[in-house]
PDB file of N, CA and C in Angstrom:
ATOM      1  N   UNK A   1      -8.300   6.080   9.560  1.00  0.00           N
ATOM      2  CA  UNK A   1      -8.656   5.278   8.407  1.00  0.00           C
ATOM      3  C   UNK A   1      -7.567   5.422   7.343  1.00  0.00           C
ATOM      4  N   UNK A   2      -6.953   4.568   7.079  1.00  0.00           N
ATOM      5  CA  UNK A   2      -6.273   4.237   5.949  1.00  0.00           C
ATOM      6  C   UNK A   2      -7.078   4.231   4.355  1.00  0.00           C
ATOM      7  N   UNK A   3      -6.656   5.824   3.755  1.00  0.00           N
ATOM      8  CA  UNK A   3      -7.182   5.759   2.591  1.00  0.00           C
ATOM      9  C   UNK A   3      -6.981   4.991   1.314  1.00  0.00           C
ATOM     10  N   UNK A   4      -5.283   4.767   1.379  1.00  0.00           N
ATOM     11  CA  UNK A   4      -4.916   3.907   0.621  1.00  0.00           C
ATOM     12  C   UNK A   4      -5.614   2.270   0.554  1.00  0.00           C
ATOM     13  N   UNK A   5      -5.632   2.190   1.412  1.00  0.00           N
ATOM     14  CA  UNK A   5      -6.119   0.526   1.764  1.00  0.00           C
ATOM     15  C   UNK A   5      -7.670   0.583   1.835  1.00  0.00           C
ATOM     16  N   UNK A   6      -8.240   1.807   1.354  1.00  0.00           N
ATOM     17  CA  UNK A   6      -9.672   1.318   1.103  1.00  0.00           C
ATOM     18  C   UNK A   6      -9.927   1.686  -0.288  1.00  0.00           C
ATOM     19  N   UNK A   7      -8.778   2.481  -1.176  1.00  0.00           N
ATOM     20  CA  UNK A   7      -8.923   2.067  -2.544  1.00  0.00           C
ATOM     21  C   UNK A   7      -8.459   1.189  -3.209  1.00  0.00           C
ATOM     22  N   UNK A   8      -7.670   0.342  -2.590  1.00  0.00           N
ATOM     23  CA  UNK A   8      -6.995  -0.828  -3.260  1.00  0.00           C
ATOM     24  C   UNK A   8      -7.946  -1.936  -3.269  1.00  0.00           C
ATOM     25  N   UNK A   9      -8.502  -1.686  -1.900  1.00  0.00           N
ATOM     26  CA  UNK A   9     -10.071  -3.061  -1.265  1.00  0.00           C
ATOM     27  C   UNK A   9     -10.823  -2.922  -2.594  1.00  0.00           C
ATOM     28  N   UNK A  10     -11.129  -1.354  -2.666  1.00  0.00           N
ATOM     29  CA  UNK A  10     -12.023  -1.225  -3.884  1.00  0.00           C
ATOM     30  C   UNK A  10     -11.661  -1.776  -5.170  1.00  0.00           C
ATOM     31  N   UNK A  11     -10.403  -1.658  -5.556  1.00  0.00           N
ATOM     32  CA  UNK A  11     -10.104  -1.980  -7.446  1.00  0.00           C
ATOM     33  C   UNK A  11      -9.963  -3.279  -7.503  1.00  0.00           C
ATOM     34  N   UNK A  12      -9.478  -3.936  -6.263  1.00  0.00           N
ATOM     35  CA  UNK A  12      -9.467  -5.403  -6.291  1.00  0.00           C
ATOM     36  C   UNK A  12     -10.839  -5.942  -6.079  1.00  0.00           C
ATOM     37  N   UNK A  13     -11.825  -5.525  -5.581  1.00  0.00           N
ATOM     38  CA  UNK A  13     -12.581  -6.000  -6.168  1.00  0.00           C
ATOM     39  C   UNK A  13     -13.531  -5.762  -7.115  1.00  0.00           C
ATOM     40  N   UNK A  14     -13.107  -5.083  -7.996  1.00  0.00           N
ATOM     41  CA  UNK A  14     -13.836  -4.399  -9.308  1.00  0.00           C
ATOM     42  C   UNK A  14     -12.460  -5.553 -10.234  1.00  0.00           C
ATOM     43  N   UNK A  15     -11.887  -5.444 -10.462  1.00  0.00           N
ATOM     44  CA  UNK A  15     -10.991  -6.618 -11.784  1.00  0.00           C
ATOM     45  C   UNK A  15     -10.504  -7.840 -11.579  1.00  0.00           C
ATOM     46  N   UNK A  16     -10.099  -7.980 -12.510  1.00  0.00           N
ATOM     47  CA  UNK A  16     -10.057  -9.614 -12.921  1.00  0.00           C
ATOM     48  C   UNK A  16      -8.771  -9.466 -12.437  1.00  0.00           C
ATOM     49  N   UNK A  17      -7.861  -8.550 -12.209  1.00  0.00           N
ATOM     50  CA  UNK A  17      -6.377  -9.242 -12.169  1.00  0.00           C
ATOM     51  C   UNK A  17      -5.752  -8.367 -10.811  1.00  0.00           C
ATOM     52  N   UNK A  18      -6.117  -8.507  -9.600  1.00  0.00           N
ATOM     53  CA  UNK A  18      -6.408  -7.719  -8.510  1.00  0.00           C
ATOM     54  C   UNK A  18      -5.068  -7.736  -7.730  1.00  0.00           C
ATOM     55  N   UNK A  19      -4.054  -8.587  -8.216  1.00  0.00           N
ATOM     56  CA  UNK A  19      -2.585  -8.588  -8.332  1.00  0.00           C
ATOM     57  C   UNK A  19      -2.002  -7.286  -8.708  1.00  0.00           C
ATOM     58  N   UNK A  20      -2.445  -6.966  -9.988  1.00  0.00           N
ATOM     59  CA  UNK A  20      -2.289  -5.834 -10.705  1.00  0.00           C
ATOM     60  C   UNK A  20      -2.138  -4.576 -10.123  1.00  0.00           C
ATOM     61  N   UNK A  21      -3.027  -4.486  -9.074  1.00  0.00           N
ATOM     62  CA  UNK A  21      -3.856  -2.874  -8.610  1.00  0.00           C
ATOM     63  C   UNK A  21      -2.574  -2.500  -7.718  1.00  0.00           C
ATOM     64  N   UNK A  22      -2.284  -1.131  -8.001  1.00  0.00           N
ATOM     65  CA  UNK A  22      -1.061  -0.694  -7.354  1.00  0.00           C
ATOM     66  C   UNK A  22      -1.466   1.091  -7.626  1.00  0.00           C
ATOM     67  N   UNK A  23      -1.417   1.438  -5.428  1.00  0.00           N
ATOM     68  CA  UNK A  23      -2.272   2.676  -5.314  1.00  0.00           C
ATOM     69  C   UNK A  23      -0.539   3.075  -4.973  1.00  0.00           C
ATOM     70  N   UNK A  24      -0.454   4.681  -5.365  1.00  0.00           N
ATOM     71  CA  UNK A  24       0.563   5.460  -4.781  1.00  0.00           C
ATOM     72  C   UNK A  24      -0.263   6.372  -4.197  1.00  0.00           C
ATOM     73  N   UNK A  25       0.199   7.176  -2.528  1.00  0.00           N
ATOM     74  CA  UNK A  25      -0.112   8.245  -1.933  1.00  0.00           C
ATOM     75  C   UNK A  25       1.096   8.852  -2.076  1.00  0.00           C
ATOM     76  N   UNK A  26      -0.029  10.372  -1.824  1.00  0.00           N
ATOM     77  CA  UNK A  26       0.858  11.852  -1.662  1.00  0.00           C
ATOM     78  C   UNK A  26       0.339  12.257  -0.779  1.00  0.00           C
ATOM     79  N   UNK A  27       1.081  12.433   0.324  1.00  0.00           N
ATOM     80  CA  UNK A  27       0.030  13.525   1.265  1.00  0.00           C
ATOM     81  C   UNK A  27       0.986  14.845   1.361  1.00  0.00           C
ATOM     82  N   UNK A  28       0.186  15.723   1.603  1.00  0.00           N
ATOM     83  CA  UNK A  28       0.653  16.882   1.606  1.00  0.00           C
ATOM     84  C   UNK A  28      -0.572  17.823   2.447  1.00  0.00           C
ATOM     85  N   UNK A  29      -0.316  17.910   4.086  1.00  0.00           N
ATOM     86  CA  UNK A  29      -0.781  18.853   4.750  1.00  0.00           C
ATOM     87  C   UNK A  29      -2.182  17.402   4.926  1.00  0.00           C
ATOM     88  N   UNK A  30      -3.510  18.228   4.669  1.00  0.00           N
ATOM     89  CA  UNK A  30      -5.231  17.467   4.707  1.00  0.00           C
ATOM     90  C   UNK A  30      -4.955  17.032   3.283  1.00  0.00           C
ATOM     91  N   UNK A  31      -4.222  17.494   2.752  1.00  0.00           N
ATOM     92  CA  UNK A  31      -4.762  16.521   1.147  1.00  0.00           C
ATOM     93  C   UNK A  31      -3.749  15.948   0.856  1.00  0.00           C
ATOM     94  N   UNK A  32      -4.502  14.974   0.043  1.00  0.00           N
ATOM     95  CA  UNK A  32      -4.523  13.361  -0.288  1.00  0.00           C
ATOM     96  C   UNK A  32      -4.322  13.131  -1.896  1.00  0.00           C
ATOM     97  N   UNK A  33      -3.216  12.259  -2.324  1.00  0.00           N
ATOM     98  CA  UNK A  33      -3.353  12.105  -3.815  1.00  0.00           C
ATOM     99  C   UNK A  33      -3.182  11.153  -3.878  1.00  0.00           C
ATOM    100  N   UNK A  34      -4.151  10.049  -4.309  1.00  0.00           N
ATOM    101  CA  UNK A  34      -3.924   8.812  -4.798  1.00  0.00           C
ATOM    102  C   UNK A  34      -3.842   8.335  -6.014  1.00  0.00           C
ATOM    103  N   UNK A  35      -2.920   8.190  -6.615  1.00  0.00           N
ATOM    104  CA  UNK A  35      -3.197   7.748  -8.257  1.00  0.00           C
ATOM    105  C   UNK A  35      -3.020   6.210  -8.025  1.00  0.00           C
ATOM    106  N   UNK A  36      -3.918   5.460  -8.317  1.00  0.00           N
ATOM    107  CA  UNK A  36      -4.491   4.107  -8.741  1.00  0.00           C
ATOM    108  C   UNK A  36      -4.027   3.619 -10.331  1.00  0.00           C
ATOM    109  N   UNK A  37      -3.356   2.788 -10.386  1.00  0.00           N
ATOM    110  CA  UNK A  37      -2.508   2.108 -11.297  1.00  0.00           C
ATOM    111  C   UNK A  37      -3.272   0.517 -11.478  1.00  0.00           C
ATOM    112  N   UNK A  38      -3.631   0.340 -12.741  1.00  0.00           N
ATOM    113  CA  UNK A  38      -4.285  -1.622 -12.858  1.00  0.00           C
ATOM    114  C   UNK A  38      -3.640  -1.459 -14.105  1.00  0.00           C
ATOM    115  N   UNK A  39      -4.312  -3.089 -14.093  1.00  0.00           N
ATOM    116  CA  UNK A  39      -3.654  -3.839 -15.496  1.00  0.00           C
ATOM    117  C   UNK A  39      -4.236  -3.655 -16.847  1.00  0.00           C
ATOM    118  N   UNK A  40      -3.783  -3.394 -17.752  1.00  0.00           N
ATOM    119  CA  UNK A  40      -3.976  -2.305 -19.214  1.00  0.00           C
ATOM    120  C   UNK A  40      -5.468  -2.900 -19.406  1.00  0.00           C
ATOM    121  N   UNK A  41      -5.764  -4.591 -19.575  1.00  0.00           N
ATOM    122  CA  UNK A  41      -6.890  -4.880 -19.881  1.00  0.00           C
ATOM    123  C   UNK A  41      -8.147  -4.732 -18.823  1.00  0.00           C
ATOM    124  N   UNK A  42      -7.590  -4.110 -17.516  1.00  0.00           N
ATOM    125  CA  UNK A  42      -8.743  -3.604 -16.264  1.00  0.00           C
ATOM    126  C   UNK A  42      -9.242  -2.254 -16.359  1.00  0.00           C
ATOM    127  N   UNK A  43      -8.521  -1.468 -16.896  1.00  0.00           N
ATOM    128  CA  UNK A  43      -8.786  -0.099 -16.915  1.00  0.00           C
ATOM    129  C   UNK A  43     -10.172   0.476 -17.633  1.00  0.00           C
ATOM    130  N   UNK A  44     -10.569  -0.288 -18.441  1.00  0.00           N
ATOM    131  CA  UNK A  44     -12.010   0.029 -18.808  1.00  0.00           C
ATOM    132  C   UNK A  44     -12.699  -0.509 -17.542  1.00  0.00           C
ATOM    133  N   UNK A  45     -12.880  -1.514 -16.744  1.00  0.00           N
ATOM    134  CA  UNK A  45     -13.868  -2.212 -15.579  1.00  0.00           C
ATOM    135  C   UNK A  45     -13.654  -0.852 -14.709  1.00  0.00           C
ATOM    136  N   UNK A  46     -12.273  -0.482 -14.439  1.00  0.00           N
ATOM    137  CA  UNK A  46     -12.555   0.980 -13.475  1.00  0.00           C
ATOM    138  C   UNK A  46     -12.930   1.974 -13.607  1.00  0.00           C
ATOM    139  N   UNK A  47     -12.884   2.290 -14.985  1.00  0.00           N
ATOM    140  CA  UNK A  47     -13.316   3.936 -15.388  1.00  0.00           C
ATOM    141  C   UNK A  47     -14.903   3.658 -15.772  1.00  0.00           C
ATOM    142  N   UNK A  48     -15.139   2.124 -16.367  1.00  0.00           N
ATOM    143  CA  UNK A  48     -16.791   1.877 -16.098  1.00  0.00           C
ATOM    144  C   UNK A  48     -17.421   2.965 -17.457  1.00  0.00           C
ATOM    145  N   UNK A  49     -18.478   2.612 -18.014  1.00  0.00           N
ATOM    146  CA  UNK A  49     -19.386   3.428 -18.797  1.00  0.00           C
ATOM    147  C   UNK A  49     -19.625   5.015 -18.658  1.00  0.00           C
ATOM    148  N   UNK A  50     -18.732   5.639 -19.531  1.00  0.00           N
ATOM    149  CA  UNK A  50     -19.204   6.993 -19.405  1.00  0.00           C
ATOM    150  C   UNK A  50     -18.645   7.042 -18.240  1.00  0.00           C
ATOM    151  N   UNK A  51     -17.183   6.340 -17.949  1.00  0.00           N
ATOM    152  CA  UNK A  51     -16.731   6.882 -16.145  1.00  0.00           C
ATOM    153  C   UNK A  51     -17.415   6.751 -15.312  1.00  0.00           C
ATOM    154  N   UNK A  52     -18.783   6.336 -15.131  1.00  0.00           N
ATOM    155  CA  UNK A  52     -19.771   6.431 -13.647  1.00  0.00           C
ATOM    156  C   UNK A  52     -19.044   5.732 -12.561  1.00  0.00           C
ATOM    157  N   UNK A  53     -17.888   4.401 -13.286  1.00  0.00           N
ATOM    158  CA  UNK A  53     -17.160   3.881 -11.831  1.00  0.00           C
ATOM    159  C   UNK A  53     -16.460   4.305 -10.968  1.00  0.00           C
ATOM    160  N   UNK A  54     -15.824   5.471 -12.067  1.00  0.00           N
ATOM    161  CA  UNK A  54     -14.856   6.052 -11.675  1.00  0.00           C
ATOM    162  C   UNK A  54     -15.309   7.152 -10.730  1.00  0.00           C
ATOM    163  N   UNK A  55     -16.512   7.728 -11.419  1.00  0.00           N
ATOM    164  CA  UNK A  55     -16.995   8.598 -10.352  1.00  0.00           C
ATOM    165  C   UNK A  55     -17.093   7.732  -8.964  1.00  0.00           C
ATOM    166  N   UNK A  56     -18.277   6.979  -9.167  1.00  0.00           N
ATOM    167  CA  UNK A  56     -18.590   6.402  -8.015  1.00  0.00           C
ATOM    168  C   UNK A  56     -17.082   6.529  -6.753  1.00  0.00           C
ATOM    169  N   UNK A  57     -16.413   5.809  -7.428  1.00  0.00           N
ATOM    170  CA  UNK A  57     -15.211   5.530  -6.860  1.00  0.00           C
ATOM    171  C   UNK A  57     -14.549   6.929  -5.948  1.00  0.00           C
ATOM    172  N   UNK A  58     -14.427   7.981  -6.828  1.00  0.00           N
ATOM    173  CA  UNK A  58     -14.321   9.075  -6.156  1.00  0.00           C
ATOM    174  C   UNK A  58     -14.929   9.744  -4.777  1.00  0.00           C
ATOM    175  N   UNK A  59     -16.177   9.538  -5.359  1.00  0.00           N
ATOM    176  CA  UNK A  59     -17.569   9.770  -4.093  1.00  0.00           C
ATOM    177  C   UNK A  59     -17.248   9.368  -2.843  1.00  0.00           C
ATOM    178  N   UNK A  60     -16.863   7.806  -2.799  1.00  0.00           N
ATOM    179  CA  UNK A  60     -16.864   6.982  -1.893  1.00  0.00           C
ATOM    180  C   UNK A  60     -15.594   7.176  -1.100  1.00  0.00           C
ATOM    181  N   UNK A  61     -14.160   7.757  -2.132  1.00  0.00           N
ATOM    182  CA  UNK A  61     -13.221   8.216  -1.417  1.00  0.00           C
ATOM    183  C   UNK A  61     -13.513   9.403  -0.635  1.00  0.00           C
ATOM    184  N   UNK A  62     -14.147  10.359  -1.251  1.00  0.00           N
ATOM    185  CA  UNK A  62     -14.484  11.529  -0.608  1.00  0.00           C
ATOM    186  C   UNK A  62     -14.939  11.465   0.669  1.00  0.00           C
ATOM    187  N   UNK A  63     -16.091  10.399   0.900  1.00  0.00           N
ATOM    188  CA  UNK A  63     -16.479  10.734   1.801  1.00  0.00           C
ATOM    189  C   UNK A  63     -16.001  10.030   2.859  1.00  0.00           C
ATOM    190  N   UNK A  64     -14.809   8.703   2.659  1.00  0.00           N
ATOM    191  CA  UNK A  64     -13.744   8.442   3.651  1.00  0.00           C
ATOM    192  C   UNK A  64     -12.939   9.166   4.113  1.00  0.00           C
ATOM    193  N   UNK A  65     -12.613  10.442   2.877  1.00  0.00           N
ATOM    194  CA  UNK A  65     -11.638  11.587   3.630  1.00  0.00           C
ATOM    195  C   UNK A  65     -12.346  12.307   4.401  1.00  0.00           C
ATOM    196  N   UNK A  66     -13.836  12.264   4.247  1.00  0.00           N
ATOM    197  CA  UNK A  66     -14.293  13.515   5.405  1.00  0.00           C
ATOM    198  C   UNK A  66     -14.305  12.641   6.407  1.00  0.00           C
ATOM    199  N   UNK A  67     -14.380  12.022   6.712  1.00  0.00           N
ATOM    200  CA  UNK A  67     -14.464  10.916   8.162  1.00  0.00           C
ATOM    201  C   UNK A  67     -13.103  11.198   9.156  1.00  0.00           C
ATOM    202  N   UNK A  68     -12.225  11.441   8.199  1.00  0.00           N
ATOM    203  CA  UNK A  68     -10.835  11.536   8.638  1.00  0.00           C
ATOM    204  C   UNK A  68     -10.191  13.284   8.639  1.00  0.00           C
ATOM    205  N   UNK A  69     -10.829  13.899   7.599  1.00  0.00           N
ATOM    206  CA  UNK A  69     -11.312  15.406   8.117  1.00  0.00           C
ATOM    207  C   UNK A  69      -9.901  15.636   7.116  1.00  0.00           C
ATOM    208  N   UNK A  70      -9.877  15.061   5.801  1.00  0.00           N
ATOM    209  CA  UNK A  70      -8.599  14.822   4.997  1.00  0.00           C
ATOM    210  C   UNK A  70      -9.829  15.329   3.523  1.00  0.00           C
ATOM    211  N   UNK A  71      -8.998  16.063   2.951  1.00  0.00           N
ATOM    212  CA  UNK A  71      -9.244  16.332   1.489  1.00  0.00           C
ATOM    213  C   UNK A  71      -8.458  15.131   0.160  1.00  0.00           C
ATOM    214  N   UNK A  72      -9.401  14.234  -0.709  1.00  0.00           N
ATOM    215  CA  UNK A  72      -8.842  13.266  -1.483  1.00  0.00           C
ATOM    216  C   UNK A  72      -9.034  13.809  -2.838  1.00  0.00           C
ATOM    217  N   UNK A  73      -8.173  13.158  -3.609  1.00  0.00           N
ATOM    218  CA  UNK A  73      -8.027  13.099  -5.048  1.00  0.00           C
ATOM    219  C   UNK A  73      -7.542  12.330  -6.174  1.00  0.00           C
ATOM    220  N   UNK A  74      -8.422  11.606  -6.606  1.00  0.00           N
ATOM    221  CA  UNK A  74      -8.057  10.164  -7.448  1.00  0.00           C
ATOM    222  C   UNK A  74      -8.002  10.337  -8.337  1.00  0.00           C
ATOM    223  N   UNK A  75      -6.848   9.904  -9.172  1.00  0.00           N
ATOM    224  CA  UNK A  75      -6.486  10.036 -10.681  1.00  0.00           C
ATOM    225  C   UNK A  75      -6.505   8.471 -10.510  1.00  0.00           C
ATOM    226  N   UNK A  76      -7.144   8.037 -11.864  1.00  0.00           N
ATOM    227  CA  UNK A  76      -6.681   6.733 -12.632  1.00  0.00           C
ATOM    228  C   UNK A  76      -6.215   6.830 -13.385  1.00  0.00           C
ATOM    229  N   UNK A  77      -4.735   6.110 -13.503  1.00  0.00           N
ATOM    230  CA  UNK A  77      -3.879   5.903 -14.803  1.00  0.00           C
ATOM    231  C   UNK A  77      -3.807   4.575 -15.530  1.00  0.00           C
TER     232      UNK A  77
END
C-alpha cells in the first residue's frame, strides 16, 4: 500500500484547491514521515475544528501503516 497516495486521495478530497495538495515522504527503516503541504486558504478545512480532521486524518494513516506493518507520522504544514 502506497501511503503517500492515500494521503493525497485524502486532502484532495477534503479542499477546494486539490491541485494544491503536495505530500513529501521520508522513510527511514518501518517509519514513515509524511508532511502534507495545501493551499494557505485550505489549511483550516484540514486541521478542521479543534484539529479533529487532522486527528482523524492521522488515525486513518495509522492504521494504513499497520496493514503494511510500517510506523506513520503526519505533520501538516
Amino acid at each position: 500500500m502506497e501511503l503517500k497516495q492515500v494521503l493525497t486521495d485524502i486532502a484532495r478530497a477534503i479542499v477546494d484547491n486539490p491541485d494544491a495538495v503536495n505530500v513529501i515522504e521520508t522513510v527511514d527503516g518501518d517509519d514513515v514521515t509524511l508532511v502534507l503541504t495545501v493551499a494557505e486558504g485550505d489549511t483550516g478545512m484540514v486541521i478542521g475544528r479543534h484539529g479533529r480532521i487532522a486527528k482523524a486524518i492521522r488515525q486513518v494513516m495509522k492504521a494504513a501503516a499497520n496493514t503494511c506493518g510500517k510506523h506513520v507520522t503526519v505533520e501538516i504544514k
